[in-house]
PDB file of N, CA and C in Angstrom:
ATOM      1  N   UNK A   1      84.709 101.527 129.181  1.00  0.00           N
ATOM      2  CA  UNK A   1      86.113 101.773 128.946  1.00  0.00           C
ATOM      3  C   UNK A   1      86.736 102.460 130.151  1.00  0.00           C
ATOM      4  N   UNK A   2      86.211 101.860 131.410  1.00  0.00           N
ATOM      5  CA  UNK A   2      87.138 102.786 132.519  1.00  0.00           C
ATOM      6  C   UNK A   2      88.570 102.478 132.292  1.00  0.00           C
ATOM      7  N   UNK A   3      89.025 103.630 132.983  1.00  0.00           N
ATOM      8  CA  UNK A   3      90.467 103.621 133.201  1.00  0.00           C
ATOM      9  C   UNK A   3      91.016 103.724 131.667  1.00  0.00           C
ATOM     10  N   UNK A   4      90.664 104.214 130.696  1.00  0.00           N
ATOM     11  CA  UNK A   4      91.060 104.481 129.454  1.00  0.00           C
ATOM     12  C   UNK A   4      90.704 105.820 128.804  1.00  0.00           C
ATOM     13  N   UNK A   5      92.080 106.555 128.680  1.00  0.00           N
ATOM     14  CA  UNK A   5      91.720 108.028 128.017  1.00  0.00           C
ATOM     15  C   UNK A   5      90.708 108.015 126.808  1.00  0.00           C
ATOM     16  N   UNK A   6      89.954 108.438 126.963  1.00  0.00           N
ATOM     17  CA  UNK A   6      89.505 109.262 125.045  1.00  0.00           C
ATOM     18  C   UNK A   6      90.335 109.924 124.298  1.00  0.00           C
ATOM     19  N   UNK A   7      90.176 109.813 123.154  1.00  0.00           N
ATOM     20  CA  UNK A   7      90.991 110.462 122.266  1.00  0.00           C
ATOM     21  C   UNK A   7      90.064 111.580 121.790  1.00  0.00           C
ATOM     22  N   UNK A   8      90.408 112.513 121.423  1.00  0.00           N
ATOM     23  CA  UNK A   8      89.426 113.150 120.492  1.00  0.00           C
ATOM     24  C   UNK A   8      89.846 113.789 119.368  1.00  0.00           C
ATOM     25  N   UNK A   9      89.035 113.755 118.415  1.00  0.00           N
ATOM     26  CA  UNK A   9      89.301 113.223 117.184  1.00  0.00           C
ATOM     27  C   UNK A   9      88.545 114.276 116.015  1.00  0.00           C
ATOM     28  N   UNK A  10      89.098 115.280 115.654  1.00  0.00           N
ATOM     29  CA  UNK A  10      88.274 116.378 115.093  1.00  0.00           C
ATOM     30  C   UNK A  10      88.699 116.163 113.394  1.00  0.00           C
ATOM     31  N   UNK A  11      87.906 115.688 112.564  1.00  0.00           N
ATOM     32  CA  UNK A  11      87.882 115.597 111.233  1.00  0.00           C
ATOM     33  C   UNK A  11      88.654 116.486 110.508  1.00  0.00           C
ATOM     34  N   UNK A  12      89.711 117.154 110.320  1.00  0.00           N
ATOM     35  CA  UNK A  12      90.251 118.229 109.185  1.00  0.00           C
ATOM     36  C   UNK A  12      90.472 117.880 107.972  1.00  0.00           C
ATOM     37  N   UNK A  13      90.538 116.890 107.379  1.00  0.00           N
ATOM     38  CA  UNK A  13      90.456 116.951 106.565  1.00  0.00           C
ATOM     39  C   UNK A  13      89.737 117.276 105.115  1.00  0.00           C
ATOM     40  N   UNK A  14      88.526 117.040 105.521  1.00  0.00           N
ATOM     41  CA  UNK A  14      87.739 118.207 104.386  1.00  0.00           C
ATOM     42  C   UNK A  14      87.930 119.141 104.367  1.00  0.00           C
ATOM     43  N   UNK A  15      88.108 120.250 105.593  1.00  0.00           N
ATOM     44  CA  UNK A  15      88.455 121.222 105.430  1.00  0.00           C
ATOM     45  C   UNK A  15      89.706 121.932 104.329  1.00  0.00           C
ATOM     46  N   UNK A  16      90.437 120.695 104.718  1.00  0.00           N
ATOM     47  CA  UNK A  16      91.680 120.997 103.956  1.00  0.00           C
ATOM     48  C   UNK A  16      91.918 120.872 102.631  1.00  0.00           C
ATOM     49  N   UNK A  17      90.944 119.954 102.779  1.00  0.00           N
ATOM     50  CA  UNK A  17      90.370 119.430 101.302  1.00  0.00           C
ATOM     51  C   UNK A  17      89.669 120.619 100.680  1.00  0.00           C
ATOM     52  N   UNK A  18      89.398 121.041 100.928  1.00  0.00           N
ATOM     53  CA  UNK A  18      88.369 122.607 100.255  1.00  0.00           C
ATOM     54  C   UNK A  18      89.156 123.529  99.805  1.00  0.00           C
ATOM     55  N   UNK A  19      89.723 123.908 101.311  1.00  0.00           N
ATOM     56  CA  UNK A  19      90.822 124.756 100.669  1.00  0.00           C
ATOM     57  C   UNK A  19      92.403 124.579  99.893  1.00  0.00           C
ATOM     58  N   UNK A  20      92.628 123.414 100.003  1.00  0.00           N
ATOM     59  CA  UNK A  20      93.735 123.324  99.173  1.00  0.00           C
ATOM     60  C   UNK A  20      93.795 122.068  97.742  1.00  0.00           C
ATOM     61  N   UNK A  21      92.193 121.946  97.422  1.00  0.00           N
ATOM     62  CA  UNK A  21      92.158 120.811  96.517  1.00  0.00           C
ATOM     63  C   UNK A  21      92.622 119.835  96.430  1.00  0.00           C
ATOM     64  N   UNK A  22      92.301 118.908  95.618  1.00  0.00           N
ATOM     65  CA  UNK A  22      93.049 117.468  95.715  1.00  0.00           C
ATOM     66  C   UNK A  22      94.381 117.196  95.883  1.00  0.00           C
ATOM     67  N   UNK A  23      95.103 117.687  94.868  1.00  0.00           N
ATOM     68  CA  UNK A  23      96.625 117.624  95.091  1.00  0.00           C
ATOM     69  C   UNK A  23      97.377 117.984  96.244  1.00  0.00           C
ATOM     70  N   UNK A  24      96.515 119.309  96.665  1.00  0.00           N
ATOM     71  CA  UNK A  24      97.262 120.267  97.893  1.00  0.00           C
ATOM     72  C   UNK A  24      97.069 119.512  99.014  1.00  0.00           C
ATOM     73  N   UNK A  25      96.118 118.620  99.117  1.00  0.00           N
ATOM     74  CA  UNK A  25      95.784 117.731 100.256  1.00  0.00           C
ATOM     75  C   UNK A  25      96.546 116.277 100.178  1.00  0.00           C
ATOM     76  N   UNK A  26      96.381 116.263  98.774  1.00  0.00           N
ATOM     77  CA  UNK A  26      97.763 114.978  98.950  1.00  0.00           C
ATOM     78  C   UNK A  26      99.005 115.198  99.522  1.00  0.00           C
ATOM     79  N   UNK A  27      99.527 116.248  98.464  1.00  0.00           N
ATOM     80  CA  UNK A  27     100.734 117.041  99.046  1.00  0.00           C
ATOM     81  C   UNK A  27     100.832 117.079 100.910  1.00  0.00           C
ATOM     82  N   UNK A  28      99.936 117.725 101.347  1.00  0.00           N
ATOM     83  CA  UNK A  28      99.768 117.961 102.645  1.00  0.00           C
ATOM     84  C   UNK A  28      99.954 116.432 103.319  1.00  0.00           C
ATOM     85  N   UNK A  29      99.136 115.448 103.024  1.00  0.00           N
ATOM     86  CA  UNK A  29      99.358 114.044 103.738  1.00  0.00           C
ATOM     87  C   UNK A  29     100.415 113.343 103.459  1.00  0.00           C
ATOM     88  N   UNK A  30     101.230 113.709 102.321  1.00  0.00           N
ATOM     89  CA  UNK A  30     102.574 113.174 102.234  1.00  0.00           C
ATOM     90  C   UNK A  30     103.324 114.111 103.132  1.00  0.00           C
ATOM     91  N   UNK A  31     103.121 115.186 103.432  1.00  0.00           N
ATOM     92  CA  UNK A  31     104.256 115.753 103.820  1.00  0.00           C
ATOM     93  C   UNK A  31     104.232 115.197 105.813  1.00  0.00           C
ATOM     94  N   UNK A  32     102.886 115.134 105.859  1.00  0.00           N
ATOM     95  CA  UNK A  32     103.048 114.165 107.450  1.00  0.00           C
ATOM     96  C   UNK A  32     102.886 112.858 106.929  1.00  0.00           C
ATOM     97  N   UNK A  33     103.371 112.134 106.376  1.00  0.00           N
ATOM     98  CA  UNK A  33     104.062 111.067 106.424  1.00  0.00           C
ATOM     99  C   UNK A  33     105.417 111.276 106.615  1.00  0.00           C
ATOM    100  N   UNK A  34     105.739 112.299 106.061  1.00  0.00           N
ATOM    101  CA  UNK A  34     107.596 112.420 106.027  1.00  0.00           C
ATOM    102  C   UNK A  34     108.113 112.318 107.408  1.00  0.00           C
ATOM    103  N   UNK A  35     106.969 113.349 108.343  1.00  0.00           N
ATOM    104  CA  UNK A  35     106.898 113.640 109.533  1.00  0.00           C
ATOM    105  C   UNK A  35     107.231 112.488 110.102  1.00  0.00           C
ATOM    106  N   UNK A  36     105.940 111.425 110.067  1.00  0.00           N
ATOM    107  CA  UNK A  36     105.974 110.660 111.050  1.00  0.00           C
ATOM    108  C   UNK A  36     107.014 109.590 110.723  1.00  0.00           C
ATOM    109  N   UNK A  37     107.449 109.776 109.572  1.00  0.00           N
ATOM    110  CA  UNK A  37     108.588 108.283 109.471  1.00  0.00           C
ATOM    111  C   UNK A  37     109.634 107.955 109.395  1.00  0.00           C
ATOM    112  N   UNK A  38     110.113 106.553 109.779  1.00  0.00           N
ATOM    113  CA  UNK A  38     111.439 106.139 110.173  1.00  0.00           C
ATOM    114  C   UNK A  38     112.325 106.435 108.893  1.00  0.00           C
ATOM    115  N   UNK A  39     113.354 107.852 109.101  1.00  0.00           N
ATOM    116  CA  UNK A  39     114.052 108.398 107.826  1.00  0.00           C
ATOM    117  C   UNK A  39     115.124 107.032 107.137  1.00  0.00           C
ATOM    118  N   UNK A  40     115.340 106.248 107.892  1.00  0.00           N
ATOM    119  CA  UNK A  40     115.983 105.542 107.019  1.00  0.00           C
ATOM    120  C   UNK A  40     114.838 104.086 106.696  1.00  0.00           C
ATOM    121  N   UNK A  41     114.240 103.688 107.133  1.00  0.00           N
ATOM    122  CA  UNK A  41     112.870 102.868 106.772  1.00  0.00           C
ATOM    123  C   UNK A  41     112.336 103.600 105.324  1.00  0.00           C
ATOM    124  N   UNK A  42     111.785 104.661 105.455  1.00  0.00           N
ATOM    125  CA  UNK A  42     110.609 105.268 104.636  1.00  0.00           C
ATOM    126  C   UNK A  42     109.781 104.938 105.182  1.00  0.00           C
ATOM    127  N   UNK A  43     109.252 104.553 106.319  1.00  0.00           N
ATOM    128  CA  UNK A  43     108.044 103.638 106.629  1.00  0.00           C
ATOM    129  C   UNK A  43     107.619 104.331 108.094  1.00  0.00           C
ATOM    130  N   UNK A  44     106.515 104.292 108.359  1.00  0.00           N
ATOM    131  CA  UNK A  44     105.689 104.474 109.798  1.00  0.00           C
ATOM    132  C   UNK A  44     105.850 103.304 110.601  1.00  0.00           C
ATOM    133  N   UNK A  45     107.189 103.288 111.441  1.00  0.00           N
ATOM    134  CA  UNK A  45     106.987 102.224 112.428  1.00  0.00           C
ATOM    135  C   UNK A  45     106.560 102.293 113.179  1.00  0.00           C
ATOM    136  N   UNK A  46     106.672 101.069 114.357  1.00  0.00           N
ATOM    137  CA  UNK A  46     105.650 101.967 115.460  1.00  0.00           C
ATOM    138  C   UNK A  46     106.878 102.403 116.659  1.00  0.00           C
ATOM    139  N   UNK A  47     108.192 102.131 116.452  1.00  0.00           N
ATOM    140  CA  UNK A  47     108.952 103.133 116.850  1.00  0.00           C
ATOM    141  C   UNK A  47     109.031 104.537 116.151  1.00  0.00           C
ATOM    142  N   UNK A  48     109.003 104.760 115.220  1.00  0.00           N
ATOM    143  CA  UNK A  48     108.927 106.618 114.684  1.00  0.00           C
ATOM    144  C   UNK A  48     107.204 106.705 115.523  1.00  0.00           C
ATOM    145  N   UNK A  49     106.500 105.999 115.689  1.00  0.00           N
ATOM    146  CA  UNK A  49     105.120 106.821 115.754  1.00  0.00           C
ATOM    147  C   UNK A  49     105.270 106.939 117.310  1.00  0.00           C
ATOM    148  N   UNK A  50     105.713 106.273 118.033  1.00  0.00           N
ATOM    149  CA  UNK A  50     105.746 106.495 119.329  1.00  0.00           C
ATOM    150  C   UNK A  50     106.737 107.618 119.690  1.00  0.00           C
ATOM    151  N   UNK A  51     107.918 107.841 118.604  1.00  0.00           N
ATOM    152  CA  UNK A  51     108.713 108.701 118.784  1.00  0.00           C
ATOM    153  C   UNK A  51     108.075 110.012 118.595  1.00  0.00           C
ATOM    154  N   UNK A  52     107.118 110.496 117.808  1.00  0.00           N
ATOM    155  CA  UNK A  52     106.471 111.134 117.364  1.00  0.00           C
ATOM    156  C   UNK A  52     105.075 111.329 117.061  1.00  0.00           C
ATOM    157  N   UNK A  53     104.655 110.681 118.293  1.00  0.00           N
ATOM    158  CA  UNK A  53     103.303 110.621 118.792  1.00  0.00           C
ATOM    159  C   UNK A  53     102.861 111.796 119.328  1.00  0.00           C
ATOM    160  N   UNK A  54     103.585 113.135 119.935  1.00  0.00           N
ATOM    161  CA  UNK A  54     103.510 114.200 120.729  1.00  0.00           C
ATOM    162  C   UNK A  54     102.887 115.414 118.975  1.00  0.00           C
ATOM    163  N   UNK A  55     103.412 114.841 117.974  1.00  0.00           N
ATOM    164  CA  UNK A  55     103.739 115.852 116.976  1.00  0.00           C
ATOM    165  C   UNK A  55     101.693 115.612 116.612  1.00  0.00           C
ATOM    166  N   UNK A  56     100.844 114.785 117.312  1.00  0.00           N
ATOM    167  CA  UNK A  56     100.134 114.433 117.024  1.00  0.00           C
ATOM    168  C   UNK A  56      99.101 114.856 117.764  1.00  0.00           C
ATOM    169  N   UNK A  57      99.509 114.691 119.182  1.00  0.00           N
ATOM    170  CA  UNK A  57      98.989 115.191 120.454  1.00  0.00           C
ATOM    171  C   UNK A  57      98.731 113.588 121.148  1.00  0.00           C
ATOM    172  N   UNK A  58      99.193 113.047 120.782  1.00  0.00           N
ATOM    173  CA  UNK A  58      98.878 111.513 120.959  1.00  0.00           C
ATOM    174  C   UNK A  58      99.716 111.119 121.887  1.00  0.00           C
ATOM    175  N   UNK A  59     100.581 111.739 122.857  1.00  0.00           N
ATOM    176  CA  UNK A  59     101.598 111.896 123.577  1.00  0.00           C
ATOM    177  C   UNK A  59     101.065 110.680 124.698  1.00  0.00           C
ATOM    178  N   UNK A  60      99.900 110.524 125.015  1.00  0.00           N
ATOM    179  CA  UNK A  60      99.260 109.797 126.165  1.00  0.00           C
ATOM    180  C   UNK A  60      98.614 109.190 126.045  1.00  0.00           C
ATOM    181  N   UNK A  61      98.963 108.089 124.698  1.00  0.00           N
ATOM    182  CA  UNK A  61      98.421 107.159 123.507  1.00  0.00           C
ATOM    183  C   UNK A  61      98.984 105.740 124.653  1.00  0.00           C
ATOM    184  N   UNK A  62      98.930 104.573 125.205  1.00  0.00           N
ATOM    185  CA  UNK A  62      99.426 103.541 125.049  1.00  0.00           C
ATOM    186  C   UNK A  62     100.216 102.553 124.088  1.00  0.00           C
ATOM    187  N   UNK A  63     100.914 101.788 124.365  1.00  0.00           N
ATOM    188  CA  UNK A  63     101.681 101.175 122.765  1.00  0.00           C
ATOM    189  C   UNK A  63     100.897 100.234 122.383  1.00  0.00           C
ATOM    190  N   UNK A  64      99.773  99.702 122.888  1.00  0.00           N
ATOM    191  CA  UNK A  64      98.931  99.159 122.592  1.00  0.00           C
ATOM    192  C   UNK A  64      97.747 100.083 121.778  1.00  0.00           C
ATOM    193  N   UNK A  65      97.378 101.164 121.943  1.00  0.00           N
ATOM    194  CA  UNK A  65      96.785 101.913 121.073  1.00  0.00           C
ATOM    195  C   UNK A  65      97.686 102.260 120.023  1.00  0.00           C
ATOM    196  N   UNK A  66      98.876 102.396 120.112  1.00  0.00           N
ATOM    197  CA  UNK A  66      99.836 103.285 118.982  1.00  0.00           C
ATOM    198  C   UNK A  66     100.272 102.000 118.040  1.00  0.00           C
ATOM    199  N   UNK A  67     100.039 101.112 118.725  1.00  0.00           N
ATOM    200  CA  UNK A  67      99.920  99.609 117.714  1.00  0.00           C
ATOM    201  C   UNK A  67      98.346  99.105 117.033  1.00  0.00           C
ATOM    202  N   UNK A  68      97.686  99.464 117.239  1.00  0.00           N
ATOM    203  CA  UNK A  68      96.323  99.626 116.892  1.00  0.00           C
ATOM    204  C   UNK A  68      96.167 100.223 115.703  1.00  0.00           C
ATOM    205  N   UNK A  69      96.593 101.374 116.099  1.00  0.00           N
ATOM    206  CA  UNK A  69      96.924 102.540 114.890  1.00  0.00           C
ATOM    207  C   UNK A  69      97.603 102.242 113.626  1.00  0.00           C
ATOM    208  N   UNK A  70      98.494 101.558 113.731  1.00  0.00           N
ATOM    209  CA  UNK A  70      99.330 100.858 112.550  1.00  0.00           C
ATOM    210  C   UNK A  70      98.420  99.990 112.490  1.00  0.00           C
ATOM    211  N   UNK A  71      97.970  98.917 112.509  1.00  0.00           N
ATOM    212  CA  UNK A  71      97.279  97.415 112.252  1.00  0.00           C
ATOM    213  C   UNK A  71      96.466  97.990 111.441  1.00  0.00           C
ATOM    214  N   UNK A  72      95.639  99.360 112.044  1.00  0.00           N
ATOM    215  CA  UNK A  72      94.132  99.794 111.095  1.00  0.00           C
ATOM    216  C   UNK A  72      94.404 100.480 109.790  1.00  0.00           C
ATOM    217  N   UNK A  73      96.210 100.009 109.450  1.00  0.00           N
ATOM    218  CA  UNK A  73      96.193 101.070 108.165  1.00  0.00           C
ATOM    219  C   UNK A  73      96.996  99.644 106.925  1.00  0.00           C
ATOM    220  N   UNK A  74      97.409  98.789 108.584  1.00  0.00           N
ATOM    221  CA  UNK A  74      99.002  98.297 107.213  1.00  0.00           C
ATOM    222  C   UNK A  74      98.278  96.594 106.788  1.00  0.00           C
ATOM    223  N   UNK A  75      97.833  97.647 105.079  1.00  0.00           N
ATOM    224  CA  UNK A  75      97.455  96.365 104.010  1.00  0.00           C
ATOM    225  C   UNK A  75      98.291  95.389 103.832  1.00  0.00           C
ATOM    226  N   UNK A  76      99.529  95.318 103.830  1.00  0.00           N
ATOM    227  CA  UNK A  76     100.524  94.487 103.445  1.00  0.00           C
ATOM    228  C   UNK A  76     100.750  93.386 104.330  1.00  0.00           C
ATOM    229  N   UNK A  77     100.091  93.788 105.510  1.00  0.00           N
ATOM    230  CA  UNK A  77     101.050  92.871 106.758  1.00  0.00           C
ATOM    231  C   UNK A  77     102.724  93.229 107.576  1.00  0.00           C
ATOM    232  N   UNK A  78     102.846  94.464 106.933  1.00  0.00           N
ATOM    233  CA  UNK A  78     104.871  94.369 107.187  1.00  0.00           C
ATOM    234  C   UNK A  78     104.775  95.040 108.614  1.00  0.00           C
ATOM    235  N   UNK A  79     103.872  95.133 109.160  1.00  0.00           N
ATOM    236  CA  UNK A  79     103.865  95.903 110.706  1.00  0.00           C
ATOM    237  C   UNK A  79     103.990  97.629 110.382  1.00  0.00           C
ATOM    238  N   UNK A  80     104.531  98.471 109.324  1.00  0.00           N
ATOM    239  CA  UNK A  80     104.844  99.211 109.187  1.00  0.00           C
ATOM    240  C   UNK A  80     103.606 100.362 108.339  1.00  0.00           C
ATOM    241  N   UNK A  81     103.507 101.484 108.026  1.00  0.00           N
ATOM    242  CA  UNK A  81     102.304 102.621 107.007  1.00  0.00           C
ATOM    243  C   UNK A  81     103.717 102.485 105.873  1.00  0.00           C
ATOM    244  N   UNK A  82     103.237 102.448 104.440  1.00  0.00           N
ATOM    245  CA  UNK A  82     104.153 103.032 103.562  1.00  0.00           C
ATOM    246  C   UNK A  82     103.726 104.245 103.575  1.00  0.00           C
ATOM    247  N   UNK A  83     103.665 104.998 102.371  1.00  0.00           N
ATOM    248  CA  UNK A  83     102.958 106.075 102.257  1.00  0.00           C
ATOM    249  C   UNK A  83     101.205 106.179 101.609  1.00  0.00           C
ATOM    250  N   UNK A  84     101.144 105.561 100.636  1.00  0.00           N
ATOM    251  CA  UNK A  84     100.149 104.937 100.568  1.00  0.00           C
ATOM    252  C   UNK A  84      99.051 104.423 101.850  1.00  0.00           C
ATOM    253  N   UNK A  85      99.609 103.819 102.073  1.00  0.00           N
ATOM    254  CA  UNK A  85      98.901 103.068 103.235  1.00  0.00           C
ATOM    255  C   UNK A  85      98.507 103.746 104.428  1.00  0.00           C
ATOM    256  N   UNK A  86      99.407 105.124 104.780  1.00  0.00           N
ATOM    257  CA  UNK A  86      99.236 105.938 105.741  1.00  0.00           C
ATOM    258  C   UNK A  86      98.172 107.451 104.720  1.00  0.00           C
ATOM    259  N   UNK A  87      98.541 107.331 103.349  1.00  0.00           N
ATOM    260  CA  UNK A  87      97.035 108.269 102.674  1.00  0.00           C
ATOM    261  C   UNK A  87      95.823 107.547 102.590  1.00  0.00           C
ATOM    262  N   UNK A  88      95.538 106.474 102.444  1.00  0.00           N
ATOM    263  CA  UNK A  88      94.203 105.435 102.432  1.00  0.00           C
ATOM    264  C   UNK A  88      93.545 105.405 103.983  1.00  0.00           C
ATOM    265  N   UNK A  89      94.976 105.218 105.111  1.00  0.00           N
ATOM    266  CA  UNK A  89      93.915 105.648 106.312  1.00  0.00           C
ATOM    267  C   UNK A  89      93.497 106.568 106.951  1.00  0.00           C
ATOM    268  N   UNK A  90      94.338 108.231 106.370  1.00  0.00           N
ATOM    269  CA  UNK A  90      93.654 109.728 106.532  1.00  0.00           C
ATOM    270  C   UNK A  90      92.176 109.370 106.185  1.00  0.00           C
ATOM    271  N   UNK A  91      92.191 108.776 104.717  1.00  0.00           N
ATOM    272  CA  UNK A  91      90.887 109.128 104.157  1.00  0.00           C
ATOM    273  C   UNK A  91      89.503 108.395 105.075  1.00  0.00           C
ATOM    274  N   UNK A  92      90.550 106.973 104.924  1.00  0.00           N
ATOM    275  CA  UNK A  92      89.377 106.191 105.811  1.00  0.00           C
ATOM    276  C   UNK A  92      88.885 106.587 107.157  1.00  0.00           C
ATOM    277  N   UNK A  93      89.836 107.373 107.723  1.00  0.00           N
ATOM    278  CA  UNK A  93      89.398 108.000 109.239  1.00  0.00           C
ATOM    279  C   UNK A  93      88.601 109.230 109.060  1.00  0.00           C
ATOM    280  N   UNK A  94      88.816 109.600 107.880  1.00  0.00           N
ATOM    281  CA  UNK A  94      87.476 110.862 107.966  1.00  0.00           C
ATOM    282  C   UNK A  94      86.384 110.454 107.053  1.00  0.00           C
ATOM    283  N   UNK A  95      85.230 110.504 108.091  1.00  0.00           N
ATOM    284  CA  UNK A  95      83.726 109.658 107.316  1.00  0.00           C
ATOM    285  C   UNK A  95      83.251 110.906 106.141  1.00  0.00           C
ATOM    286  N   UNK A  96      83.480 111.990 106.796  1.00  0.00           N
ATOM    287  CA  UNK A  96      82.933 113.250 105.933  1.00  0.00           C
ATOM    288  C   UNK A  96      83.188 113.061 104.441  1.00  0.00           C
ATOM    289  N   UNK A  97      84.909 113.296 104.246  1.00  0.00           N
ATOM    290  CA  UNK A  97      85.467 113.078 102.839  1.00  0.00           C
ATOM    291  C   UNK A  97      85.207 111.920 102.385  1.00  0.00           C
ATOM    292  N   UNK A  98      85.135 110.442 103.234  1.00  0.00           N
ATOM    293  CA  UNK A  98      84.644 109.472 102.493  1.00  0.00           C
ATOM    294  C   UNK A  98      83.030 109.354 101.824  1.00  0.00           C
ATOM    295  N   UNK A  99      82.619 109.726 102.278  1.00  0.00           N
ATOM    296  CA  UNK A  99      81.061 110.425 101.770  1.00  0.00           C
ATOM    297  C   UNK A  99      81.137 110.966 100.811  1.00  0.00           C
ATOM    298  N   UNK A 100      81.952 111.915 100.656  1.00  0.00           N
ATOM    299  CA  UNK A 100      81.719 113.195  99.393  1.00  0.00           C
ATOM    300  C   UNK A 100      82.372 111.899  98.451  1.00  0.00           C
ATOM    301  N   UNK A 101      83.486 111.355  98.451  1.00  0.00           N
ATOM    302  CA  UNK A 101      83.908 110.251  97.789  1.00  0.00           C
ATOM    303  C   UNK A 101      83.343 109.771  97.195  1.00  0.00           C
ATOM    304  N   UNK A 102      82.454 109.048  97.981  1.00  0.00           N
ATOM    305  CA  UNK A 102      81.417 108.042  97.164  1.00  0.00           C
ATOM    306  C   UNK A 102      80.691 108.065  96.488  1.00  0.00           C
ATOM    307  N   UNK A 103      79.732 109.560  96.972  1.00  0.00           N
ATOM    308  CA  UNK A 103      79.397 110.584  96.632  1.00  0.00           C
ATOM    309  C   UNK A 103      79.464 110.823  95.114  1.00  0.00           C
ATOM    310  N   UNK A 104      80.982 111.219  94.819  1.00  0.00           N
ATOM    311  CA  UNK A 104      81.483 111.518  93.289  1.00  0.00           C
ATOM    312  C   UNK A 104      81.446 110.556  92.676  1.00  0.00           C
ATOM    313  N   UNK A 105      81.986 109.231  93.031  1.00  0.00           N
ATOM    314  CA  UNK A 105      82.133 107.949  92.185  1.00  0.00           C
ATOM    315  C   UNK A 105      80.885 107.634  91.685  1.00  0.00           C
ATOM    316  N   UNK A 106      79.709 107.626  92.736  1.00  0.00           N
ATOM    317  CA  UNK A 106      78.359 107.561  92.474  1.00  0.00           C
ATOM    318  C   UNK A 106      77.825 108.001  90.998  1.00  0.00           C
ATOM    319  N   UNK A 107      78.101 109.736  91.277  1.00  0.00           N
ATOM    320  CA  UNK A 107      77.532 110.745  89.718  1.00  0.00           C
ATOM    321  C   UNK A 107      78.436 109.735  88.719  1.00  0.00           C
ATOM    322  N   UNK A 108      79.483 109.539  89.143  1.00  0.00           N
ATOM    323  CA  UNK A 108      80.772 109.463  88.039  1.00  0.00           C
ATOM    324  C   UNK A 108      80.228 108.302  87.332  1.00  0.00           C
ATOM    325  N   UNK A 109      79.616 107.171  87.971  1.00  0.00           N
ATOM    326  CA  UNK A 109      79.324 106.066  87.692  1.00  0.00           C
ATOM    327  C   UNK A 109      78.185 106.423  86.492  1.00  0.00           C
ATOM    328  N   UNK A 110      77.125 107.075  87.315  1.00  0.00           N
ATOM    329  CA  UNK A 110      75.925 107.416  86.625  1.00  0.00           C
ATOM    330  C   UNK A 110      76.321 107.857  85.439  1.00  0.00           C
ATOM    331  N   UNK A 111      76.573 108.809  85.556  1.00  0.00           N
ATOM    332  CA  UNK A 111      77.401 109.493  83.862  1.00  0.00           C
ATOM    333  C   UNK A 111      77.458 109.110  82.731  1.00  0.00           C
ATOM    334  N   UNK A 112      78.749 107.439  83.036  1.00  0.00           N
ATOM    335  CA  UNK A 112      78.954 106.935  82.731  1.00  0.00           C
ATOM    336  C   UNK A 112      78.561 105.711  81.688  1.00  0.00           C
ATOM    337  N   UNK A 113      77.342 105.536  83.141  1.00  0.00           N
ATOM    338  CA  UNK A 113      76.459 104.522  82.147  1.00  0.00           C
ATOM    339  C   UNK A 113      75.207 105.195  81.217  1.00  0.00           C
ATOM    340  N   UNK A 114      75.303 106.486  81.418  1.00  0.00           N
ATOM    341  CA  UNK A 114      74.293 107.024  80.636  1.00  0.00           C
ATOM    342  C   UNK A 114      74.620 106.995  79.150  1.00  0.00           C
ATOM    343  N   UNK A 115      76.191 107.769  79.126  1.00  0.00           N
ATOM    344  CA  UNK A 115      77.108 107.786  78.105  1.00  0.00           C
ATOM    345  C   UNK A 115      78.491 106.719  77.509  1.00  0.00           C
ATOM    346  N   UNK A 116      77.805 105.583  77.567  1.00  0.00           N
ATOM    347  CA  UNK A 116      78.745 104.472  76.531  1.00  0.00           C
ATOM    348  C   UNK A 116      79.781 105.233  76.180  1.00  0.00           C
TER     349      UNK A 116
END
């Protein structure tokens, strides 16, 4: 990858997840969605994200990476994150919480089939 910055990329979200429980962490990822998006859209374009790529540290992102970034989240196809779509790829970008995830669904499953 010469001639191409690294990003670096420090997991917080479990953390946040610990300390502010499920909701508080939803809460928290909606509230940077609000951040990052086009106020009259509702949506993460990749004009608001480039506009607000600095709020990220992502300031020295390419639009080819900052288009990357959208593609790896938007299920729909519309080029754009709803909100949804921008909480599904917090989660998916942190392997940690997706672990504990699976993790739970796992017991949850087990449980489950123990108890009809």
């Amino acid at each position: 990858m010469a001639g191409r910055k690294a990003v670096d990329f420090e997991d917080f979200l479990p953390t946040m997840a610990e300390k502010l429980g499920g909701e508080g962490l939803i809460g928290e990822l909606c509230n940077g969605f609000r951040l990052l998006m086009d106020p009259v859209k509702e949506l993460i374009t990749f004009e608001s994200l480039k506009r607000n790529a600095a709020l990220l540290g992502l300031q020295g992102l390419s639009d080819d990476e900052l288009l990357s970034m959208l593609t790896e989240g938007d299920m729909d196809g519309d080029g754009a994150l709803n909100q949804m779509e921008f909480c599904v790829l917090m989660f998916r970008l942190s392997p940690e919480l997706m672990e504990e995830s699976e993790s739970l669904l796992e017991e949850a499953l087990i449980r489950e089939l123990k108890n009809p």
